[in-house]
Protein backbone atom coordinates (compact mmCIF):
# COMPACT_ATOMS: atom_id res chain seq x y z
CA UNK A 1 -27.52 6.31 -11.91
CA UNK A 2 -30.86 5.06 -12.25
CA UNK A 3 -33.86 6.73 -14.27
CA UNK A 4 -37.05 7.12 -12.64
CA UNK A 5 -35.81 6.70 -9.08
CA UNK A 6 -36.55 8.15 -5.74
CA UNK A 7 -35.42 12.40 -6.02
CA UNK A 8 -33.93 11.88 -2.61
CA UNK A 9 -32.20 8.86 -4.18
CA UNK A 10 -30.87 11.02 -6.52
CA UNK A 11 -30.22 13.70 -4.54
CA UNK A 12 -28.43 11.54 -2.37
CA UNK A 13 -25.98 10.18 -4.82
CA UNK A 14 -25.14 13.54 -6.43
CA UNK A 15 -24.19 14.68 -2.39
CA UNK A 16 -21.98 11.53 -2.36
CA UNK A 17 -20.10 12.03 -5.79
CA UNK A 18 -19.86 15.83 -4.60
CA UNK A 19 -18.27 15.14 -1.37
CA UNK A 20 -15.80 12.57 -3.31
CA UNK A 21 -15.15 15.29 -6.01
CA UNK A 22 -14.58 17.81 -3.04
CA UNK A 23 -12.35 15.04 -1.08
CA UNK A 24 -10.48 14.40 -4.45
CA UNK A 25 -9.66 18.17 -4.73
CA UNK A 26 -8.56 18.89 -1.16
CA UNK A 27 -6.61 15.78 -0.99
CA UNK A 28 -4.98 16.38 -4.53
CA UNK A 29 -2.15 18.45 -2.92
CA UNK A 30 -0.61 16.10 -0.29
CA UNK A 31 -1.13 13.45 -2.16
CA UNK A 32 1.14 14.95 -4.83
CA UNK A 33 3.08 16.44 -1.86
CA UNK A 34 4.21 12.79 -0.77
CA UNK A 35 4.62 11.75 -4.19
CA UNK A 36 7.01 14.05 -5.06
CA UNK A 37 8.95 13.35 -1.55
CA UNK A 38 9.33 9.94 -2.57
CA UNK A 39 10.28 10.89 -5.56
CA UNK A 40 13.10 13.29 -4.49
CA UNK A 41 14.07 10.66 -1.42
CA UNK A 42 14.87 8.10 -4.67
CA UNK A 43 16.73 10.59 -6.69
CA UNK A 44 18.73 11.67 -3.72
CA UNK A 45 19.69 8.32 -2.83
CA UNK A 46 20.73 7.18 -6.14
CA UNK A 47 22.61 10.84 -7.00
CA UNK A 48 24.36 10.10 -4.06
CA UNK A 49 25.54 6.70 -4.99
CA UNK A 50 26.86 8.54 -8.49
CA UNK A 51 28.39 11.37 -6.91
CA UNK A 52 30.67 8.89 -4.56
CA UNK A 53 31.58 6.90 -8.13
CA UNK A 54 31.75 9.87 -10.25
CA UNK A 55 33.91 12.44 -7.68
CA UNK A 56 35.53 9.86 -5.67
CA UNK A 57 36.75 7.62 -8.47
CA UNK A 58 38.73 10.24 -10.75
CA UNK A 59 40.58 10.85 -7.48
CA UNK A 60 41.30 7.08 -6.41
CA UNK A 61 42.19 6.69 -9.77
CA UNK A 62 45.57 9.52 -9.44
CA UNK A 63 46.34 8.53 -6.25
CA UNK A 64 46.84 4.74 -8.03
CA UNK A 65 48.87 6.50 -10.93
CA UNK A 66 50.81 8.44 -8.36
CA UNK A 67 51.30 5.89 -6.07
CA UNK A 68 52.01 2.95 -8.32
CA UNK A 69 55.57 4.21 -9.52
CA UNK A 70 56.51 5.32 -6.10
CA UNK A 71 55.48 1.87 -4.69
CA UNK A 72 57.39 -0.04 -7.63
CA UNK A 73 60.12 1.66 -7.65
CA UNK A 74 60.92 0.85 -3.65
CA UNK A 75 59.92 -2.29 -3.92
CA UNK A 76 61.49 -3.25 -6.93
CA UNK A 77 58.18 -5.07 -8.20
CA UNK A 78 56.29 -4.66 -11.42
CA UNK A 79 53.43 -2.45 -11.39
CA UNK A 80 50.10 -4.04 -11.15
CA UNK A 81 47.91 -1.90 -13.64
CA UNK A 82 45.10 -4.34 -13.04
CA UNK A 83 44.54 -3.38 -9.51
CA UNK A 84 43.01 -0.15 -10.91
CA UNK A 85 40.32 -2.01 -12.65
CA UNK A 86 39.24 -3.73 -9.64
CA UNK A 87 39.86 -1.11 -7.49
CA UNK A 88 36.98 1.15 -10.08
CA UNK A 89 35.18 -2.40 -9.88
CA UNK A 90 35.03 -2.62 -6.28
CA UNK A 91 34.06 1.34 -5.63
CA UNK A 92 31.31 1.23 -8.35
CA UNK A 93 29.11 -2.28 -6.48
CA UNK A 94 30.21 -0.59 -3.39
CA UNK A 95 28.07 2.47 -4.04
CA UNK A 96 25.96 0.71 -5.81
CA UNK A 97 25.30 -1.78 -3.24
CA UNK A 98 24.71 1.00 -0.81
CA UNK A 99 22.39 2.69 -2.59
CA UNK A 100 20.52 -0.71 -3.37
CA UNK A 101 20.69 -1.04 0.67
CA UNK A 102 18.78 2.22 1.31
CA UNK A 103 16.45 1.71 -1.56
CA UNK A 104 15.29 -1.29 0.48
CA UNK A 105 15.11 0.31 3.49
CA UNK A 106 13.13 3.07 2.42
CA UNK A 107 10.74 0.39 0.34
CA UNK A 108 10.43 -1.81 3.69
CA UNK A 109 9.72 1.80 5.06
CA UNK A 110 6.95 2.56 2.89
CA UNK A 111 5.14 -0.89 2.72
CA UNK A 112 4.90 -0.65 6.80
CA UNK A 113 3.49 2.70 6.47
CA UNK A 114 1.44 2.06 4.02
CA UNK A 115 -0.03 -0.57 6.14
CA UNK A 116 -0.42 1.53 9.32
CA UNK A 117 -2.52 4.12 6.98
CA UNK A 118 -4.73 1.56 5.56
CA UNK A 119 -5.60 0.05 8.76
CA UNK A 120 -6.16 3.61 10.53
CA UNK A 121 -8.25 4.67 8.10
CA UNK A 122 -10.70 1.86 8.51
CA UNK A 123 -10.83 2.23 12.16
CA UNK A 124 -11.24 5.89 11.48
CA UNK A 125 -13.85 5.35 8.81
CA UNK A 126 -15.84 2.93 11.43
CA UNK A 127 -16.01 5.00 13.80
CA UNK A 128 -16.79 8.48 11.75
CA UNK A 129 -20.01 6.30 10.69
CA UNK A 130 -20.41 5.74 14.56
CA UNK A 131 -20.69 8.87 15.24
CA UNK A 132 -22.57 10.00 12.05
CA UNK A 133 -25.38 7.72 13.23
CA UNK A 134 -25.54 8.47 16.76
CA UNK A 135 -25.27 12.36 15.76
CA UNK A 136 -28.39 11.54 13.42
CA UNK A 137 -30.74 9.22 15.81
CA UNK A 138 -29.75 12.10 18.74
CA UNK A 139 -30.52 15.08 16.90
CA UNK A 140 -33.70 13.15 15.71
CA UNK A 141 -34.76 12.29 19.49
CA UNK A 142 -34.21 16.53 20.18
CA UNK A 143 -36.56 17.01 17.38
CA UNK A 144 -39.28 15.09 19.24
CA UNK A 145 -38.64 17.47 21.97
CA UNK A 146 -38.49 20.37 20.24
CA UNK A 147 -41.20 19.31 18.05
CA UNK A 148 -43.01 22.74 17.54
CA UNK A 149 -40.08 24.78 18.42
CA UNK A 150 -37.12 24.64 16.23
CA UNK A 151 -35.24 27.48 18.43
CA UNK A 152 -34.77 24.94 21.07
CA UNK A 153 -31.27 23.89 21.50
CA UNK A 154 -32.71 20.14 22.29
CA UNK A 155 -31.65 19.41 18.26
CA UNK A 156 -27.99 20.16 18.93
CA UNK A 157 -27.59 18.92 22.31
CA UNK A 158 -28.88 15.26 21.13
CA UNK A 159 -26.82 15.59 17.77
CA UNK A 160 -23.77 16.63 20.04
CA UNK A 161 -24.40 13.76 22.63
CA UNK A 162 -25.70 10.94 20.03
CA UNK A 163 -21.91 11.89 18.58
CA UNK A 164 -20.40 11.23 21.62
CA UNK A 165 -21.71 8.16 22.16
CA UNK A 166 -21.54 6.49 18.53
CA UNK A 167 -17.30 7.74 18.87
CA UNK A 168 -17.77 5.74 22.26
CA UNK A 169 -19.34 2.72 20.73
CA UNK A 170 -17.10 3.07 17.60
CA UNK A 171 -14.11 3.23 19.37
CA UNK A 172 -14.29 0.76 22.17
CA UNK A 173 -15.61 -2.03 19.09
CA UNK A 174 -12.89 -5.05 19.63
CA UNK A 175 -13.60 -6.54 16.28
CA UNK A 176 -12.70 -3.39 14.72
CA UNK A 177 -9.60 -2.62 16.85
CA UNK A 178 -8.61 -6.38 16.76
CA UNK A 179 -9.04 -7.00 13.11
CA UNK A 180 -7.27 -3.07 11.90
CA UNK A 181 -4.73 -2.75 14.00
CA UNK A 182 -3.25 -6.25 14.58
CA UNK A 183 -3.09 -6.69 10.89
CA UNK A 184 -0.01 -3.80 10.33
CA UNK A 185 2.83 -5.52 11.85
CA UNK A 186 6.22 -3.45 11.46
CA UNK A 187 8.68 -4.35 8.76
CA UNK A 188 11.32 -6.95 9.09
């Protein structure tokens, strides 16, 4: 901040850094909320892919020491002990390659929603400031009204309809809608 300024200057840019300390607090909680979601979605998904190798594969593995005698001894072949290794091999990229598979997804997932956000929130943001200014220039137009008396309701009626308009003008802005939502195409 600059010394020697303008007091509503200043006062102006301590509101703004309050209402971003006050944003930061109230959004601190589902932000960390999703975080940890993510979080737990990735764990799951790669849990599950050790679970399948580490309960499945002791289980694979006696069924092939079980079944390898049996099969040798009717068919009067050698046993193939390196079948088991591939067999392990061939379970372990398998879940592997699952999990690797969903990891993707749920990446692909995130970037497209990630992009959806970002683009809402500027069309939200555009139009908030819309409204924001048509709330200010109508309540200031039922102040000239209500010049001597502040009871009036003029102040809120113009603040109410200058909002209504500025969401009309904010929302029905092609540039905005053209340029934010156009720009989040879904994931391939």
């Amino acid at each position: 901040m600059q010394s020697g300024g303008c007091p509503s200057r200043t006062i102006g840019n301590v509101a703004y850094f309050a209402v971003i300390g006050l944003l930061a607090i109230l959004l601190a909680g589902p932000a960390l909320g999703l975080l940890s979601l993510l979080l737990s979605i990735v764990l799951a998904v790669f849990s599950i892919a050790l679970t399948v190798f580490v309960v499945i594969l002791p289980f694979a593995v006696l069924g092939f020491v079980i079944m390898a005698p049996i099969q040798a001894a009717r068919s009067g072949k050698p046993i193939e002990w390196n079948r088991l290794g591939v067999m392990c091999k061939n379970l372990w990229r398998g879940s592997l390659g699952a999990a690797l598979w969903c990891w993707r997804k749920l990446m692909q997932f995130v970037h497209f929603l990630r992009r959806k956000v970002a683009a809402l929130s500027i069309y939200v943001r555009l139009v908030f400031w819309e409204v924001l200014c048509g709330a200010l220039v109508g309540g200031s137009m039922g102040g000239m009204v209500a010049f001597d008396d502040h009871q009036k309701p003029e102040i809120l009626i113009g603040a109410a309809l200058g909002a209504i308009l500025g969401a009309l003008v904010g929302a029905s802005r092609r540039d905005v809608k053209d340029t934010t939502f156009n720009s989040a195409e879904p994931a391939k």
